[in-house]
N, C-alpha and C. Protein backbone atom coordinates (compact mmCIF):
# COMPACT_ATOMS: atom_id res chain seq x y z
N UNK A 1 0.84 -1.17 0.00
CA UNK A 1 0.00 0.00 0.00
C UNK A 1 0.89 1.24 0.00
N UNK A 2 0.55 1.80 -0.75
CA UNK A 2 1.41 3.50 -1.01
C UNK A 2 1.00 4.67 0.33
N UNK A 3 1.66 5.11 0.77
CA UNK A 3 1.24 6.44 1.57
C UNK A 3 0.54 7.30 1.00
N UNK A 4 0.22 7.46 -0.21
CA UNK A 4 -1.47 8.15 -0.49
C UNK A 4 -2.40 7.70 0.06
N UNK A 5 -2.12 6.12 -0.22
CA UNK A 5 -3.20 5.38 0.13
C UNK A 5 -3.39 5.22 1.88
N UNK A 6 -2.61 5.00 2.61
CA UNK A 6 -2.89 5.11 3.95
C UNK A 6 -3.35 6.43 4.55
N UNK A 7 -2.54 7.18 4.12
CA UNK A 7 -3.28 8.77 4.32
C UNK A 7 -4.56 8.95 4.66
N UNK A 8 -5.34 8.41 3.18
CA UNK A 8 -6.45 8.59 2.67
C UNK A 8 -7.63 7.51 3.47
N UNK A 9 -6.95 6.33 3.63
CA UNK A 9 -7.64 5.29 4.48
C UNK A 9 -7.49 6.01 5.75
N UNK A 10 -6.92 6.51 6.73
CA UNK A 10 -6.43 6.97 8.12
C UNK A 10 -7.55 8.33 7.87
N UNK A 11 -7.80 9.40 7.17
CA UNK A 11 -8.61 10.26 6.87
C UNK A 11 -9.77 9.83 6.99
N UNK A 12 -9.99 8.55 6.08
CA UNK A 12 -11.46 8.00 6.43
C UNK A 12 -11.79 8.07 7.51
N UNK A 13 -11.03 6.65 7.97
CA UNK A 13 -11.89 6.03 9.09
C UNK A 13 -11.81 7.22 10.10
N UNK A 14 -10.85 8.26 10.38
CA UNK A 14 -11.29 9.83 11.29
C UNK A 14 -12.60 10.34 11.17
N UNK A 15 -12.08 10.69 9.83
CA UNK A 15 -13.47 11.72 9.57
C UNK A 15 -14.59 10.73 9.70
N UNK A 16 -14.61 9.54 9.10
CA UNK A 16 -15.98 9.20 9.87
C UNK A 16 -16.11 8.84 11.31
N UNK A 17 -15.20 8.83 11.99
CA UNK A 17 -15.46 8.85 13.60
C UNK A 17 -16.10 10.11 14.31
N UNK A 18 -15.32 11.06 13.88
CA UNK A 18 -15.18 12.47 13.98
C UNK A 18 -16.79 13.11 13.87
N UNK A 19 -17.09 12.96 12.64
CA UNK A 19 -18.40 13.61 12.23
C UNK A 19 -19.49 12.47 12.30
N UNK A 20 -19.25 11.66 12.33
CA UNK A 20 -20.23 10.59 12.66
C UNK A 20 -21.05 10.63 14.37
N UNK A 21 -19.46 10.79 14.72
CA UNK A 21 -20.07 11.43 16.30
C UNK A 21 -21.01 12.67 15.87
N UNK A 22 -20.58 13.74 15.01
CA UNK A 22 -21.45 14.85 15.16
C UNK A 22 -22.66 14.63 14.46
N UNK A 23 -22.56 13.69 13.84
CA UNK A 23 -23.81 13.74 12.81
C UNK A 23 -23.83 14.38 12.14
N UNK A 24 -22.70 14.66 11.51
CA UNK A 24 -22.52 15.54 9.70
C UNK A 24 -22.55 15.17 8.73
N UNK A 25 -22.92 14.73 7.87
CA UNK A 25 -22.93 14.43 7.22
C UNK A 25 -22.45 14.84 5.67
N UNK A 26 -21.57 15.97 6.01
CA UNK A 26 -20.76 16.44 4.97
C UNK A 26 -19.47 15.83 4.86
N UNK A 27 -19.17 14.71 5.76
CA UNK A 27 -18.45 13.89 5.84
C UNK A 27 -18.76 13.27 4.17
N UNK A 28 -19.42 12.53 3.82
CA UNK A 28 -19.85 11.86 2.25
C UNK A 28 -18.90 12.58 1.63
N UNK A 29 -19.79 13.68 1.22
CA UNK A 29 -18.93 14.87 0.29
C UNK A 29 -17.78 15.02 0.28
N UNK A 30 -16.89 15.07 1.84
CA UNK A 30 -15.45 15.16 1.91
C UNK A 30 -14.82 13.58 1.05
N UNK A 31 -15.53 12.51 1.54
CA UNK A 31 -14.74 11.57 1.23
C UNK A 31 -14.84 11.14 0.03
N UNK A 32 -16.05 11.50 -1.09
CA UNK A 32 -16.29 11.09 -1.85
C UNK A 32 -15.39 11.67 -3.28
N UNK A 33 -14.95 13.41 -2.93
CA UNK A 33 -14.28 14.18 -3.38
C UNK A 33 -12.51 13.47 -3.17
N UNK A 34 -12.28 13.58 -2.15
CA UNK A 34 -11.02 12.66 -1.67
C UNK A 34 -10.79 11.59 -2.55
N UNK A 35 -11.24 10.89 -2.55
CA UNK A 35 -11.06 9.66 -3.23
C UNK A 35 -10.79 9.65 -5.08
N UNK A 36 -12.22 10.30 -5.16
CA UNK A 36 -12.33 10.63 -6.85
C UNK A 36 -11.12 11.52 -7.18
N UNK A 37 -10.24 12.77 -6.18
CA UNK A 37 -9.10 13.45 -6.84
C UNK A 37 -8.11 12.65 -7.06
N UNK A 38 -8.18 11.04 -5.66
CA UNK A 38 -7.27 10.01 -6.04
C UNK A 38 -7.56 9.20 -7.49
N UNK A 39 -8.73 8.70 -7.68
CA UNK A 39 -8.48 8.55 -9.46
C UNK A 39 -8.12 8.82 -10.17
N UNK A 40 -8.86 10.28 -10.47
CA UNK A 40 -8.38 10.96 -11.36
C UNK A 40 -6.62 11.31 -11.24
N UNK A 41 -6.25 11.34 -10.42
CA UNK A 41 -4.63 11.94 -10.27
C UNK A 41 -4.22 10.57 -10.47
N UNK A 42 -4.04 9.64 -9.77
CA UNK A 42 -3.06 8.48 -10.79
C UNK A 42 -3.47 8.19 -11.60
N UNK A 43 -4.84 7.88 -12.04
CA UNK A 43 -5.16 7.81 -13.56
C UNK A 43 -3.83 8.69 -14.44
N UNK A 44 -4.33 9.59 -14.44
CA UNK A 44 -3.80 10.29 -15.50
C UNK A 44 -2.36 10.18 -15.52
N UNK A 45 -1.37 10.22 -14.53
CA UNK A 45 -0.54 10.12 -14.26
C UNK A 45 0.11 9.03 -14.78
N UNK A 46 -0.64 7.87 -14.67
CA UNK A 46 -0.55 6.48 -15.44
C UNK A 46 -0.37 6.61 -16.62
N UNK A 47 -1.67 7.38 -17.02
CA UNK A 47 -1.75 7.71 -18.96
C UNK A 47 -0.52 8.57 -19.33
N UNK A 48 0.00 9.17 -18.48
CA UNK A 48 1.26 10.44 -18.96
C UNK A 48 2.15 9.49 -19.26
N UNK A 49 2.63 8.47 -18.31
CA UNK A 49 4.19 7.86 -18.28
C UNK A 49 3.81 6.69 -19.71
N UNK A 50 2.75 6.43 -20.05
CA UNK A 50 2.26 5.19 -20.83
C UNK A 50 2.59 6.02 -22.00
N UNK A 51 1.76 7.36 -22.21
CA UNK A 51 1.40 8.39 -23.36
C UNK A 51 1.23 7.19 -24.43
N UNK A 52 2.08 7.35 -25.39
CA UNK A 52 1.30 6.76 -27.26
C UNK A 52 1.92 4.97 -27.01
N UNK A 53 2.05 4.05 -26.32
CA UNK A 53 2.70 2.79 -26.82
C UNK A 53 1.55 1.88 -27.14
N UNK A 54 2.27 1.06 -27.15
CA UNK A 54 1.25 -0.50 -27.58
C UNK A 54 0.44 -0.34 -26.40
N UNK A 55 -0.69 -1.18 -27.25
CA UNK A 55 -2.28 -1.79 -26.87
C UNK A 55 -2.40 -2.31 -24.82
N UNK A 56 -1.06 -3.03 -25.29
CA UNK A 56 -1.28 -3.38 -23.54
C UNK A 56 -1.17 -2.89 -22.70
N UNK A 57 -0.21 -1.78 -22.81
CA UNK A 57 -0.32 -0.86 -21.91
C UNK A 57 -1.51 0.19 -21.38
N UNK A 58 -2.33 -0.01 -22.61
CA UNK A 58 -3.69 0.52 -22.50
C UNK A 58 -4.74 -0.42 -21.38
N UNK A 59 -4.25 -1.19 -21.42
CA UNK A 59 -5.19 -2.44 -20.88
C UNK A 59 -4.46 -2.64 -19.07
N UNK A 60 -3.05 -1.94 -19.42
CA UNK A 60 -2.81 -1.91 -17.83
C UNK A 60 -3.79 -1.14 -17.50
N UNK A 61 -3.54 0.26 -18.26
CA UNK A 61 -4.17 1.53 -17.60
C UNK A 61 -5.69 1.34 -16.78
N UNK A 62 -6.34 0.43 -17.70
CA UNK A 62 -7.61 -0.24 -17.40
C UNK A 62 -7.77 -0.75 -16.28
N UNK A 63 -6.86 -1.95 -15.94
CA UNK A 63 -6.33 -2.58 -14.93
C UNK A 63 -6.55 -1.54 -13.39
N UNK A 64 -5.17 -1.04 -13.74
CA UNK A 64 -4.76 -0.29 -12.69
C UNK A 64 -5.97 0.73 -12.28
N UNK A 65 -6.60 1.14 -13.22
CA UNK A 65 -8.29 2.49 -13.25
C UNK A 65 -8.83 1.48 -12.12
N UNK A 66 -9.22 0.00 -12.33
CA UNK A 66 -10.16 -0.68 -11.66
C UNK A 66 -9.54 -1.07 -10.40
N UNK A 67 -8.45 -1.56 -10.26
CA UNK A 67 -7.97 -1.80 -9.41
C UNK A 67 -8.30 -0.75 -8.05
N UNK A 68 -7.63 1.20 -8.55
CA UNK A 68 -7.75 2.10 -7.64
C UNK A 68 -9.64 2.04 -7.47
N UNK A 69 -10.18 1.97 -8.69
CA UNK A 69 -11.51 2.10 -8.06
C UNK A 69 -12.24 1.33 -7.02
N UNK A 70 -11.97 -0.04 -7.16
CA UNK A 70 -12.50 -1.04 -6.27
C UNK A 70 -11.71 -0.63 -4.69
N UNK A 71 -10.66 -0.08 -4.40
CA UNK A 71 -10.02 0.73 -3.26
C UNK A 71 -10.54 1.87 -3.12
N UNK A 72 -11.08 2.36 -3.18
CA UNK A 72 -11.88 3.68 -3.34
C UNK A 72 -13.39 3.43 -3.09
N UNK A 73 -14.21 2.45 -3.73
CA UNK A 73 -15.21 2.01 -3.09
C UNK A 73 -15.16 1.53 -1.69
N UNK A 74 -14.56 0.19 -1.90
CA UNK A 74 -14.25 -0.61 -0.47
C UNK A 74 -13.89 0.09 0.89
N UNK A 75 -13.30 1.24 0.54
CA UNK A 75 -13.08 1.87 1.65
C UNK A 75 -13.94 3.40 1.86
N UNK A 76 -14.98 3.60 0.63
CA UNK A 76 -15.60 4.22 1.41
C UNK A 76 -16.78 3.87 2.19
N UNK A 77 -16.94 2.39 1.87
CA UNK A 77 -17.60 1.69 2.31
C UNK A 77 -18.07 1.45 3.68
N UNK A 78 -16.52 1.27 4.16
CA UNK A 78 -16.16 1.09 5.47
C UNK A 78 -16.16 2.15 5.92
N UNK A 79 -15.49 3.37 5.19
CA UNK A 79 -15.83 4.68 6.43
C UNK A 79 -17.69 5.20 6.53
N UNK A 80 -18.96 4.45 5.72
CA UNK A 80 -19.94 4.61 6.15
C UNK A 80 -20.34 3.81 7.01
N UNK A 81 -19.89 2.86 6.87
CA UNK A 81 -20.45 1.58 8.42
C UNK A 81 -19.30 2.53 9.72
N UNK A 82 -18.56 2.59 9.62
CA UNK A 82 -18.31 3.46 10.47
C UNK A 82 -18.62 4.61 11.22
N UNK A 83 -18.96 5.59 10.13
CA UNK A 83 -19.73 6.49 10.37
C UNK A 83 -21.07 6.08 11.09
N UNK A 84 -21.85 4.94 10.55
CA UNK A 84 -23.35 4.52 11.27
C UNK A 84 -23.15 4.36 12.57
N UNK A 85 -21.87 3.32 12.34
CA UNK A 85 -21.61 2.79 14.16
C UNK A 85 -21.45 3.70 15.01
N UNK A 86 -20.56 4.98 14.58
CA UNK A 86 -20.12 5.82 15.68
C UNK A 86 -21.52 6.74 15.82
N UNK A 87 -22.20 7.21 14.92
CA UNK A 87 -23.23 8.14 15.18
C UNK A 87 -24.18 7.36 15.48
N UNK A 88 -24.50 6.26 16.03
CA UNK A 88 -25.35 5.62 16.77
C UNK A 88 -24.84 5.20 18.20
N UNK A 89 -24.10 4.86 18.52
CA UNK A 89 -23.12 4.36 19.84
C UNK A 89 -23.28 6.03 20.43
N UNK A 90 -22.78 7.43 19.91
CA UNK A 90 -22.77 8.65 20.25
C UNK A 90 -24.02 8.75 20.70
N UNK A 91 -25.61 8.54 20.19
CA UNK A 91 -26.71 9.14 20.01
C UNK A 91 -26.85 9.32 21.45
């Protein structure tokens, strides 16, 4: 796992402790933004170092797109069961 990526996991599961206690729910928004600037930024980043070659490298890019996405779901996943748990345990 890369230190973007823990960052970003360690951010979660906060902010949903954090605001879950408060019952904010602008928590979503933060994390949902978070995550998607993580796509989009190695995405592209991917596509820069790849730029014009063969086919397969296209098919990494693919790869690697799904790969970050299914990490990006999965964990915002968890920072909403989180979020439930803590803003219910708080109530």
């Amino acid at each position: 796992m890369r230190d973007v990526e823990r960052i970003l996991v360690c951010l979660n599961i906060a902010g949903a402790l954090w605001l879950g206690a408060r019952h904010n729910s602008a928590w979503f928004v933060l994390a949902v933004v978070g995550f998607g600037l993580y796509l989009t930024i190695t995405d592209r980043l991917l596509r820069r170092q790849i730029s014009e070659r063969a086919w397969p490298s296209e098919g990494y890019a693919r790869f690697a797109f799904n790969t970050n996405l299914y990490f990006a779901l999965k964990h915002l996943m968890l920072g909403a069961i989180v979020f439930a748990v803590s803003g219910s345990l708080i109530a």
